[in-house]
N, C-alpha and C. Protein backbone atom coordinates (compact mmCIF):
# COMPACT_ATOMS: atom_id res chain seq x y z
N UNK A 1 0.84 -1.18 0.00
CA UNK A 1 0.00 0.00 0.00
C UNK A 1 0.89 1.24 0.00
N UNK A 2 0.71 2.15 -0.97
CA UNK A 2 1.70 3.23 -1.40
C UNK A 2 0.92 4.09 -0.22
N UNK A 3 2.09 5.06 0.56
CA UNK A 3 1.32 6.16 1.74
C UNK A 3 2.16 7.26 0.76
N UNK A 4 0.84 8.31 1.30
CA UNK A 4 0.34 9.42 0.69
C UNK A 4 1.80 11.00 0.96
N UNK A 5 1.88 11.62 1.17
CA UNK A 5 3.35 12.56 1.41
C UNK A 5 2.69 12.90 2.75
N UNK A 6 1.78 13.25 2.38
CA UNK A 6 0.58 13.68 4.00
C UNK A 6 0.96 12.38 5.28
N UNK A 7 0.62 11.16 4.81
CA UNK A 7 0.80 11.00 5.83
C UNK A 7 2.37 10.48 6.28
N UNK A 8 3.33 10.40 5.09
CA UNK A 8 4.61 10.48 5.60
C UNK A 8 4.88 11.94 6.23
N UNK A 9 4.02 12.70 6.38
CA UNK A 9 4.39 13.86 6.93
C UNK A 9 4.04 13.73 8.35
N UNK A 10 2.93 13.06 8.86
CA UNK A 10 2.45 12.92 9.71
C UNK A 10 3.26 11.58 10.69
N UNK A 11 3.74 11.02 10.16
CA UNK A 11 4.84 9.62 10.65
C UNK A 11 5.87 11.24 10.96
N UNK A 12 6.63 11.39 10.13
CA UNK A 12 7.81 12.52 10.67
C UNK A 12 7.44 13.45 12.03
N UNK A 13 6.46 14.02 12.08
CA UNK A 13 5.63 14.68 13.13
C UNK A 13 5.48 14.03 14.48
N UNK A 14 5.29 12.86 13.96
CA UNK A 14 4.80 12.15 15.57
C UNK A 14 6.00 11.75 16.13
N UNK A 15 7.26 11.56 15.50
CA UNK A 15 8.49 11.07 15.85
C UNK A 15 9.89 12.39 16.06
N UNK A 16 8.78 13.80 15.77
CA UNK A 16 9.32 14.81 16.32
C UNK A 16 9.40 14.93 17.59
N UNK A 17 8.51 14.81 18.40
CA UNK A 17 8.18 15.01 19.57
C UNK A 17 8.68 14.34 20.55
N UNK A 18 8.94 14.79 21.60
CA UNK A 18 9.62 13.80 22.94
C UNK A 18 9.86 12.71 23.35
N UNK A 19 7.90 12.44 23.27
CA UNK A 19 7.64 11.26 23.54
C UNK A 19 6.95 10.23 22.27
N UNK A 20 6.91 10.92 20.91
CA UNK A 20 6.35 10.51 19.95
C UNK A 20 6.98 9.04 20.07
N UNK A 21 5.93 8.25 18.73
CA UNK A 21 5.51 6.75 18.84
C UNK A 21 5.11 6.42 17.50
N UNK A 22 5.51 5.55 16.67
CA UNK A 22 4.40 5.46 15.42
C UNK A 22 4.79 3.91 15.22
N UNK A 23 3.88 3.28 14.63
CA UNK A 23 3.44 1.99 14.39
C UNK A 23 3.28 1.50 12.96
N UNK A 24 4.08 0.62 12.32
CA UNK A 24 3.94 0.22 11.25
C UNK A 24 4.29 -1.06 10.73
N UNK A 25 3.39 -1.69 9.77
CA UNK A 25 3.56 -3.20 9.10
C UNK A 25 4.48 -3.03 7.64
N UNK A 26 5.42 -3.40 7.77
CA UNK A 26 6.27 -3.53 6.64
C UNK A 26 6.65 -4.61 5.88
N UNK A 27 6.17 -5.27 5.16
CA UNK A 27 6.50 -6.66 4.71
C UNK A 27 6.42 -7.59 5.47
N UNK A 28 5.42 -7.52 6.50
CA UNK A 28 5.01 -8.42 7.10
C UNK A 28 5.54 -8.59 8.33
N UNK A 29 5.98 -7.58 9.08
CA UNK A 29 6.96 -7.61 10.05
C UNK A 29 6.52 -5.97 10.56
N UNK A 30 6.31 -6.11 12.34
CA UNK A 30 5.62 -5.50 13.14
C UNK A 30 6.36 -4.07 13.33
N UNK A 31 6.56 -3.18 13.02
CA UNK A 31 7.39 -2.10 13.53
C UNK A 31 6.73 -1.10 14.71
N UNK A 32 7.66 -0.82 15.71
CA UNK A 32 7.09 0.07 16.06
C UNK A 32 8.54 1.23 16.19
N UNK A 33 8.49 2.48 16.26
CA UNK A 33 9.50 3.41 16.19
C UNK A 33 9.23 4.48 17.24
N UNK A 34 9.97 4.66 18.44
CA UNK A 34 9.65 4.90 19.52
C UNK A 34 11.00 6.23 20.03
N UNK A 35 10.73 7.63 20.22
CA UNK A 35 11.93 8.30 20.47
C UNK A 35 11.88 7.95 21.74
N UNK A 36 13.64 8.20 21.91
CA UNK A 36 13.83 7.40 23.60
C UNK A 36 15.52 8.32 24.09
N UNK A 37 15.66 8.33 24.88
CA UNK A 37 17.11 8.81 25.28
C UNK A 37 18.30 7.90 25.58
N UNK A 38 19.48 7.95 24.54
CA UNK A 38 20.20 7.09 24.18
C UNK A 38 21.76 8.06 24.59
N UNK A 39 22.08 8.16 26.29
CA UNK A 39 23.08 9.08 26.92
C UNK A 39 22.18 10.25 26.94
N UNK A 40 23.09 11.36 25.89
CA UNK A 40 22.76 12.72 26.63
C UNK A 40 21.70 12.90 25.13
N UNK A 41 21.11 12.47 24.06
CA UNK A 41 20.31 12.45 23.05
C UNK A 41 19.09 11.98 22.55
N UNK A 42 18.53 12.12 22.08
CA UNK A 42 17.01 11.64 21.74
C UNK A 42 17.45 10.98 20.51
N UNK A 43 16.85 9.62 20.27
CA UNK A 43 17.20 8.74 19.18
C UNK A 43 15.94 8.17 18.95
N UNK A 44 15.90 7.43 17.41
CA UNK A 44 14.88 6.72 17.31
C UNK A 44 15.06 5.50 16.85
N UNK A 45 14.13 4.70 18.41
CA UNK A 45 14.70 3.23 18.91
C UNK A 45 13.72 2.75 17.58
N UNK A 46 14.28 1.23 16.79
CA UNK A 46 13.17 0.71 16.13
C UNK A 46 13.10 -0.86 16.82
N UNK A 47 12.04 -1.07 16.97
CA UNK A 47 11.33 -2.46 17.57
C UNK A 47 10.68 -3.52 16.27
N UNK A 48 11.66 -4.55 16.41
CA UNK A 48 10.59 -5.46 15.41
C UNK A 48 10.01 -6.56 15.74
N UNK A 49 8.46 -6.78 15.72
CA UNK A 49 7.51 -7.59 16.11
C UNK A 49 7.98 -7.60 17.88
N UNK A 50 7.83 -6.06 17.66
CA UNK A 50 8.13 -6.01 19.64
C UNK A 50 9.30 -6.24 20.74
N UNK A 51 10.12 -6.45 19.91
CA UNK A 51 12.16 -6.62 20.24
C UNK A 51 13.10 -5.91 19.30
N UNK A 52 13.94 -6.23 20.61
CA UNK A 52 15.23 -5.73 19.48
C UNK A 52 16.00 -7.27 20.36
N UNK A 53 16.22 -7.56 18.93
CA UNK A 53 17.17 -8.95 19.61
C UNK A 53 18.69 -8.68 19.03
N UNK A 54 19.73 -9.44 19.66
CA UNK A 54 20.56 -9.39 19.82
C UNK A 54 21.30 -10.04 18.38
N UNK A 55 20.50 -11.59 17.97
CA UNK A 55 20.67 -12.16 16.71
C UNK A 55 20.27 -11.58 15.41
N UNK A 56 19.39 -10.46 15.31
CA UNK A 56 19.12 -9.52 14.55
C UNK A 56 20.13 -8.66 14.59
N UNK A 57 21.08 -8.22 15.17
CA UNK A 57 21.99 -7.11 14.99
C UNK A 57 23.09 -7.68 14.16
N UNK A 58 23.84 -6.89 13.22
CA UNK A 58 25.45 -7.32 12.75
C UNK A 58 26.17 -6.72 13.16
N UNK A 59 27.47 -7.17 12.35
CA UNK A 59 28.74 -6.13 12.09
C UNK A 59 29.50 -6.99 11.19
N UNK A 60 30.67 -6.23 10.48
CA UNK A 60 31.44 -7.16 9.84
C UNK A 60 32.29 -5.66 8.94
N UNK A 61 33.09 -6.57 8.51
CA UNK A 61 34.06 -5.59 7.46
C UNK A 61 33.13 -5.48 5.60
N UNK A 62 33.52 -4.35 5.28
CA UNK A 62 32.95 -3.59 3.83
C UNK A 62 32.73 -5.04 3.14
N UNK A 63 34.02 -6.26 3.09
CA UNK A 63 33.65 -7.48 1.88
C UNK A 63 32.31 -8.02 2.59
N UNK A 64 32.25 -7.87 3.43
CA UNK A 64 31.23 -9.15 4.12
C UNK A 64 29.48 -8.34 4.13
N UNK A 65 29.29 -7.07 3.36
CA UNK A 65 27.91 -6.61 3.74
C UNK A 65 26.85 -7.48 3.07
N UNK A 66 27.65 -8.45 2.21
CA UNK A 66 26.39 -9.24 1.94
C UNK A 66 25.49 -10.39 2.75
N UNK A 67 26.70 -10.03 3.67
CA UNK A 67 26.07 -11.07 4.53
C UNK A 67 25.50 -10.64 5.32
N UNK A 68 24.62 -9.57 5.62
CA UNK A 68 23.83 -9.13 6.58
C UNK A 68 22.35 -9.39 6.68
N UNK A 69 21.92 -9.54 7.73
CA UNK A 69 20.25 -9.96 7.71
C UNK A 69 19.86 -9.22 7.11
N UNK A 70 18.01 -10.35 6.92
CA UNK A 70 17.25 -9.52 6.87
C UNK A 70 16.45 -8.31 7.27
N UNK A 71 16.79 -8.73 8.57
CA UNK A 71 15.96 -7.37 9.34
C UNK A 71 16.88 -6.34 9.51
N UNK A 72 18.32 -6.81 10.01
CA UNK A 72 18.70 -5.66 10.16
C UNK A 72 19.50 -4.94 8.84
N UNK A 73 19.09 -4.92 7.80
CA UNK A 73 19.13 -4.89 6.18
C UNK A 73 17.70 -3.75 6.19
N UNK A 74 16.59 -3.94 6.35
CA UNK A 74 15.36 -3.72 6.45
C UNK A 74 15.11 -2.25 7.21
N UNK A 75 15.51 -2.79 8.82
CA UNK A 75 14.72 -1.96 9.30
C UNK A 75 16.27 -0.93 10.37
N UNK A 76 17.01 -1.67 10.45
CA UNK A 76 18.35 -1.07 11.03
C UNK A 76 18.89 -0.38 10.59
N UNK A 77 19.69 0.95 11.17
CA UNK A 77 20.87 1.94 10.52
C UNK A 77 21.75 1.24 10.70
N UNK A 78 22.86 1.59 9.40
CA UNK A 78 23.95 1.00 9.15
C UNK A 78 24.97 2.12 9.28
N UNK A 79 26.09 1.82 10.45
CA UNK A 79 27.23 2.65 10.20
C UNK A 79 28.40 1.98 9.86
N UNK A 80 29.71 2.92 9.68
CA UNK A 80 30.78 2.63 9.35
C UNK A 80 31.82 3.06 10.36
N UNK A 81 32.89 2.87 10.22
CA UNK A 81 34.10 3.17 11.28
C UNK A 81 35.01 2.77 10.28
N UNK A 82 36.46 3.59 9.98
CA UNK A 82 37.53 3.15 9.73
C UNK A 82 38.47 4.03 10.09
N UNK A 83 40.01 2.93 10.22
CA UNK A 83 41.01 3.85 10.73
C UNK A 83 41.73 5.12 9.77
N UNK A 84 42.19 5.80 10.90
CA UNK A 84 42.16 7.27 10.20
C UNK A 84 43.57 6.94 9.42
N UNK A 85 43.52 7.88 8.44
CA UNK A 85 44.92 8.02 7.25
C UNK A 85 45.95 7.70 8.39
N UNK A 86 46.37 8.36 9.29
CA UNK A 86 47.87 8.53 10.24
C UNK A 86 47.73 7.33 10.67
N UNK A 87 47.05 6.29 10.97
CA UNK A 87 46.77 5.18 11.25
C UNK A 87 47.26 4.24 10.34
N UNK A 88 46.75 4.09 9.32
CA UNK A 88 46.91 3.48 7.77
C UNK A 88 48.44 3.58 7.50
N UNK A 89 48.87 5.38 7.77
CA UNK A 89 50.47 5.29 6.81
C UNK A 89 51.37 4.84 7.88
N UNK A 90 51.05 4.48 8.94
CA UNK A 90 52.37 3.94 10.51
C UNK A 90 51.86 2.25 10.19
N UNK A 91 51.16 1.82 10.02
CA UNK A 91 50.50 0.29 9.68
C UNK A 91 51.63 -0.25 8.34
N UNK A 92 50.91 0.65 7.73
CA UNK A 92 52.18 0.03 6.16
C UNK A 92 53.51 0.42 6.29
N UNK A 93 53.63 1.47 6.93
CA UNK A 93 55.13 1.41 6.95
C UNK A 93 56.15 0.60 7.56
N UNK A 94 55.24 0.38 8.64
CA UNK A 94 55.60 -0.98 9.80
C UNK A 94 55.90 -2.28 9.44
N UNK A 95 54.22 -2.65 8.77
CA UNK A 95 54.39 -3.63 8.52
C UNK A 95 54.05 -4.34 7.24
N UNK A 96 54.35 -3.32 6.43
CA UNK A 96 53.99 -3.13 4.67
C UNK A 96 52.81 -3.42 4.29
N UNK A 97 52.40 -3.20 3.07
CA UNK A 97 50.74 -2.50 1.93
C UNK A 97 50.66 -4.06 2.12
N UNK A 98 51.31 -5.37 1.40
CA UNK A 98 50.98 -5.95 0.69
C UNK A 98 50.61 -6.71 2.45
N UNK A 99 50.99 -7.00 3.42
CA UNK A 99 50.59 -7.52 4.64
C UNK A 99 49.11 -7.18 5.06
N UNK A 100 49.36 -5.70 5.44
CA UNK A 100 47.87 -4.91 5.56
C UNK A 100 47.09 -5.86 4.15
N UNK A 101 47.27 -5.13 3.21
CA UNK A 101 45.81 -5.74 2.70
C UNK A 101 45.59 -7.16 2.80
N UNK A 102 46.55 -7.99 2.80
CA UNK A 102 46.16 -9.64 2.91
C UNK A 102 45.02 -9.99 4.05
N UNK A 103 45.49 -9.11 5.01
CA UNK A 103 44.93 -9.03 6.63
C UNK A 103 43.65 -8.50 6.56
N UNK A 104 43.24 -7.47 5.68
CA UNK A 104 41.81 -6.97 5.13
C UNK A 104 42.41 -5.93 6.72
N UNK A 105 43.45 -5.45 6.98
CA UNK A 105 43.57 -4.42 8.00
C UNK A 105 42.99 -3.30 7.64
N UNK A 106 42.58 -2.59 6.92
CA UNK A 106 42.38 -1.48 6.42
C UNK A 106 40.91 -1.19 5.88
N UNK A 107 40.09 -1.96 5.37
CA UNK A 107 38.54 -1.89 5.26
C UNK A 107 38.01 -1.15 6.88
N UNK A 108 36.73 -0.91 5.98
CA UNK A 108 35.79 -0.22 6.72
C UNK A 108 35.30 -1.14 7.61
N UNK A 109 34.96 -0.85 8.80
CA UNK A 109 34.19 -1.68 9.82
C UNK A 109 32.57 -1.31 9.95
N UNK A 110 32.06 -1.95 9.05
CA UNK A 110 30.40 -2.09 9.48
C UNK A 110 29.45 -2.35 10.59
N UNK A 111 28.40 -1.65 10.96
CA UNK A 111 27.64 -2.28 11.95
C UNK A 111 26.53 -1.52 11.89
N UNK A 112 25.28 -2.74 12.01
CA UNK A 112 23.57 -2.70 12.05
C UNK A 112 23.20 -2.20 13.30
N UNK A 113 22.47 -1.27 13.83
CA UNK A 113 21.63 -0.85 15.09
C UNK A 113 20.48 -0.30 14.90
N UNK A 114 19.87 -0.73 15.90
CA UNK A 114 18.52 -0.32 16.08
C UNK A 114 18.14 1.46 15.97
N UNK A 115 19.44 1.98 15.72
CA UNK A 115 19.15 3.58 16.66
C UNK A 115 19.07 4.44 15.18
N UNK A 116 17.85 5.15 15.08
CA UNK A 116 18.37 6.59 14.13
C UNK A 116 18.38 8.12 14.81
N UNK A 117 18.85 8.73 14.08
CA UNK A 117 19.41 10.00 14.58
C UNK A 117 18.23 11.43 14.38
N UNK A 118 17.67 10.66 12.91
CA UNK A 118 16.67 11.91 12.46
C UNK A 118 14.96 11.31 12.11
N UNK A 119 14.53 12.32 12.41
CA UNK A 119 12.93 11.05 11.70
C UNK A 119 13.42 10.84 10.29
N UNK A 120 13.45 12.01 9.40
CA UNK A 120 13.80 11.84 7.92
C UNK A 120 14.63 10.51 7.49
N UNK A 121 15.80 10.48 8.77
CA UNK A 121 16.41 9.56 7.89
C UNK A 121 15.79 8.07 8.67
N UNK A 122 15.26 7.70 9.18
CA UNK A 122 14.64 6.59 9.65
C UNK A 122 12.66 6.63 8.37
N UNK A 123 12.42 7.07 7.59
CA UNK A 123 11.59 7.01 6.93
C UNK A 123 12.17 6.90 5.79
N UNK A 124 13.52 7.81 5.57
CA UNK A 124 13.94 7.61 4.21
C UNK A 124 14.53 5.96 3.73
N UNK A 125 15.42 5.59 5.06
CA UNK A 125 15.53 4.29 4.58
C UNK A 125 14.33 3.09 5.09
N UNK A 126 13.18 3.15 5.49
CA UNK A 126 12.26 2.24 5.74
C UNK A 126 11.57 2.58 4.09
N UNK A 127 11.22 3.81 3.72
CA UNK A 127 10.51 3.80 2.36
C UNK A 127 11.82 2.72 1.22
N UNK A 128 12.97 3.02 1.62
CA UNK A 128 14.15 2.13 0.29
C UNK A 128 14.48 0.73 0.80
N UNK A 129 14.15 0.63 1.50
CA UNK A 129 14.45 -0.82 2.23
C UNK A 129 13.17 -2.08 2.10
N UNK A 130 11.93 -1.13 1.98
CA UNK A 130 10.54 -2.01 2.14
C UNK A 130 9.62 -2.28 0.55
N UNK A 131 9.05 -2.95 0.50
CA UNK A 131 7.97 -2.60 -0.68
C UNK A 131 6.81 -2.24 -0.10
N UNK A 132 6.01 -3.42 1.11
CA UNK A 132 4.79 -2.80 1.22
C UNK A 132 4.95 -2.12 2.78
N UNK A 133 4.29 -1.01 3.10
CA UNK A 133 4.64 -0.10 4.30
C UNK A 133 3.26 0.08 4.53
N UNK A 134 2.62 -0.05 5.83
CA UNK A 134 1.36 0.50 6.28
C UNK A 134 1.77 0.86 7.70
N UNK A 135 0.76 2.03 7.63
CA UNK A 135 0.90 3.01 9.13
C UNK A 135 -0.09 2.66 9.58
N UNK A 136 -0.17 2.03 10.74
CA UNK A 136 -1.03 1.21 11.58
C UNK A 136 -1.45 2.42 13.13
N UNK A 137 -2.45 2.23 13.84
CA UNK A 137 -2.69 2.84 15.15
C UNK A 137 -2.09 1.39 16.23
N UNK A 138 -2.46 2.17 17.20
CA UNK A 138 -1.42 1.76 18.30
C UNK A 138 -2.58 0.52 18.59
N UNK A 139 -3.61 0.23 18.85
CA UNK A 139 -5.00 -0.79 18.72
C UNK A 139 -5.06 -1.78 17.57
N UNK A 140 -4.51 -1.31 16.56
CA UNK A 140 -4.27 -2.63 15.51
C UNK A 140 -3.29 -2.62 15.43
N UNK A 141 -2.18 -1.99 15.50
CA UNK A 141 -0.75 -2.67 15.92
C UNK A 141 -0.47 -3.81 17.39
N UNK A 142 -1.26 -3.31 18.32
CA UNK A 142 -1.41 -4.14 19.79
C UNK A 142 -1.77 -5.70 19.28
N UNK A 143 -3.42 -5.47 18.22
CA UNK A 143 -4.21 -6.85 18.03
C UNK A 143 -2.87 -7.93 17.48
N UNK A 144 -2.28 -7.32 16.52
CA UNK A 144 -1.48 -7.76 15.03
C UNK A 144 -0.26 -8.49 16.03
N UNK A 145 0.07 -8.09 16.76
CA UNK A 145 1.50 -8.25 18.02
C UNK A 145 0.96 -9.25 18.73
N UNK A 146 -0.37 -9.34 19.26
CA UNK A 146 -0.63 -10.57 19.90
C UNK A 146 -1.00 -12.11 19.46
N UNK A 147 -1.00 -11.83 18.09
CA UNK A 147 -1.50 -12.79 16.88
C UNK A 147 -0.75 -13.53 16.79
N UNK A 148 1.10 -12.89 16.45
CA UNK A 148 1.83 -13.45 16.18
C UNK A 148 2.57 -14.53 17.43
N UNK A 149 2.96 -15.55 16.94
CA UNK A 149 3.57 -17.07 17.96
C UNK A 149 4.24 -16.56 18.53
N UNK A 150 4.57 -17.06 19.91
CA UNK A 150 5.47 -16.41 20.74
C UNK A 150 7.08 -17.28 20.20
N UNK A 151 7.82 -16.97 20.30
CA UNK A 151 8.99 -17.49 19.92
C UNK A 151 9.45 -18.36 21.18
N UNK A 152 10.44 -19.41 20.67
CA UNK A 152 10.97 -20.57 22.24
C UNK A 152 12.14 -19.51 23.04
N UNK A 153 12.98 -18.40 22.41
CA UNK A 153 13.29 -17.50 23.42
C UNK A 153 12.60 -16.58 24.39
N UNK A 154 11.58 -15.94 24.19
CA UNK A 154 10.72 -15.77 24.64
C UNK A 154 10.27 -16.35 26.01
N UNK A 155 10.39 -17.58 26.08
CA UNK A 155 9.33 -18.25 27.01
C UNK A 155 10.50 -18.64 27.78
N UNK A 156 9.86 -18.56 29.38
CA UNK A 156 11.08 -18.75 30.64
C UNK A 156 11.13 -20.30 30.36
N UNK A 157 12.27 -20.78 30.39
CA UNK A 157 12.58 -22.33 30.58
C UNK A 157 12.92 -23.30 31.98
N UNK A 158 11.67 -24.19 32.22
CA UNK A 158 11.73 -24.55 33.47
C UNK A 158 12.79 -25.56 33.93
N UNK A 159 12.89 -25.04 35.15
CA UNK A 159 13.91 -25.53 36.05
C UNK A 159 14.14 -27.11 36.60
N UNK A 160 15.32 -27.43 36.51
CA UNK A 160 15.60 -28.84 36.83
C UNK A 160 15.63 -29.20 37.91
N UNK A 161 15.92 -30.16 38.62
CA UNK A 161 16.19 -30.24 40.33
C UNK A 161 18.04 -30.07 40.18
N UNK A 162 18.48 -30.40 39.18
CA UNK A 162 20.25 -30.57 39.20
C UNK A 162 20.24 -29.13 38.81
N UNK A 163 19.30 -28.27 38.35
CA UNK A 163 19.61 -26.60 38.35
C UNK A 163 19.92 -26.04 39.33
N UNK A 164 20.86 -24.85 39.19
CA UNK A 164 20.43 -24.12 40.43
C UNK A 164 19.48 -23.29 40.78
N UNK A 165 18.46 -22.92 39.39
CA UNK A 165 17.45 -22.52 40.04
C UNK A 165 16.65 -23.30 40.94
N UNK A 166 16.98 -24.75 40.21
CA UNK A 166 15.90 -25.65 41.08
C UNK A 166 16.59 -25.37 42.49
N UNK A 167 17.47 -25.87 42.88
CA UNK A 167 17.94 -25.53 44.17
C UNK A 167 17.21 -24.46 45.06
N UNK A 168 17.36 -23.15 43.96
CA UNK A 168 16.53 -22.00 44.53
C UNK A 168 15.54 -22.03 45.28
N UNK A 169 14.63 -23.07 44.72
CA UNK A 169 12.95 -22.75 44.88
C UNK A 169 12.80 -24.11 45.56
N UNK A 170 13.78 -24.97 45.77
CA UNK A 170 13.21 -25.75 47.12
C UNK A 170 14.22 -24.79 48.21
N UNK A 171 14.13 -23.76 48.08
CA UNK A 171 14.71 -23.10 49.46
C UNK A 171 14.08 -22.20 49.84
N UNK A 172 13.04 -22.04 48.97
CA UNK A 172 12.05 -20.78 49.06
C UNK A 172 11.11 -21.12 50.25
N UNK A 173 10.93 -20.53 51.22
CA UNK A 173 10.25 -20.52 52.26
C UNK A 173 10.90 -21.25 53.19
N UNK A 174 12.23 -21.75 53.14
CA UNK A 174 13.14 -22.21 54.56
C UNK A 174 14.00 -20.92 55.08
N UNK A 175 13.52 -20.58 55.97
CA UNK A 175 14.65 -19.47 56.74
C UNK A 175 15.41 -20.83 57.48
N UNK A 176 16.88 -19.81 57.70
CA UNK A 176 17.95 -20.28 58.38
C UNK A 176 18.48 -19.11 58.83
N UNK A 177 18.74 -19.54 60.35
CA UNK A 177 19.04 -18.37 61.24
C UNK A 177 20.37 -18.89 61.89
N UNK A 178 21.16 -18.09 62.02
CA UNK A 178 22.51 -18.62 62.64
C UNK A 178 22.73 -19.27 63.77
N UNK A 179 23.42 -20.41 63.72
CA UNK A 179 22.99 -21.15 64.91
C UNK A 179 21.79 -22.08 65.20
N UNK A 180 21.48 -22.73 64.02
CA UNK A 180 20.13 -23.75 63.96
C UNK A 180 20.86 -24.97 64.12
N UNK A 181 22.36 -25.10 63.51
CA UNK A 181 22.35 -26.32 63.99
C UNK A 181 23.15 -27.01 65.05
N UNK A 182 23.44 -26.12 66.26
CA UNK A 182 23.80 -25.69 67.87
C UNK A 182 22.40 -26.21 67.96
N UNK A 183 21.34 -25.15 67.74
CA UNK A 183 20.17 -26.01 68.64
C UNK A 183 19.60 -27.24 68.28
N UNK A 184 19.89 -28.14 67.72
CA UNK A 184 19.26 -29.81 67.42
C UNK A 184 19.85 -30.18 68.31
N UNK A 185 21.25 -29.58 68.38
CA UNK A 185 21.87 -30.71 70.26
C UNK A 185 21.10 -30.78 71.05
């Protein structure tokens, strides 16, 4: 579903604001885009199907961007890092061009995050990244979120007796007071 300039104007607007919030289905995958304080700055966190997981994030050097997820391909900012020139010319001189490059020492260092800096640019790359985009309310984004399967990370995994949680919780409700076992004498 193609959205209108109006209401990409209105997505930018709501993600102006402090506490702004906006909600959207993108290829089938739950977004929500939430400004939040990230240190001393206002950033905009993106949530997919209600997380930010850890296996969704990358990094890797300039050869390897093909290997980056889907999501965080999709819906993640992508930065770069590389070492500065004075860096580069003490490296080769040290330990020569043809070493460095074998080593891939010198490429750019890539990495996927959840965080953008501007609304513009968190719409500009969700409009180049997506085909179908719908701006959802916070009530059919809620329904659409509860629909979907809960995942096996997700769900707490119960405890063994050789756990130590198990341990835990057969201890739950035994106090021990110093000196309990002076008094059995």
């Amino acid at each position: 579903m193609k959205q209108t300039k109006q209401q990409w104007e209105e997505v930018k607007n709501s993600l102006s604001g402090v506490y702004g919030s906006v909600y959207l289905r993108c290829d089938g995958y739950l977004i929500t885009a939430v400004i939040q304080r990230d240190k001393m700055k206002l950033v905009i966190t993106v949530y997919v199907n209600g997380w930010i997981k850890g296996k969704d994030m990358w990094h890797g050097k300039e050869s390897d961007l093909d290997k980056i997820g889907d999501i965080a391909r999709k819906f993640f900012c992508l930065k770069s890092k590389g070492p500065s020139a004075k860096t580069i010319a003490r490296e080769k001189k040290v330990f020569g061009a043809r070493f460095c490059k074998e080593r891939r020492w010198h490429e750019r260092f890539y990495y996927a995050h959840p965080y953008f800096s501007t609304p513009g640019a968190f719409i500009a790359h969700i409009k180049k990244h997506n085909e179908s985009i719908e701006v959802l309310d916070y009530e059919t984004y809620k329904e659409a979120l509860n629909a979907l399967p809960i995942d096996n990370v997700t769900e707490k995994p119960e405890a063994s007796e050789n756990d130590a949680t198990g341990a835990l919780k057969s201890l739950v409700g035994t106090t021990l007071k110093r000196g309990d076992e002076e008094d059995d004498e």
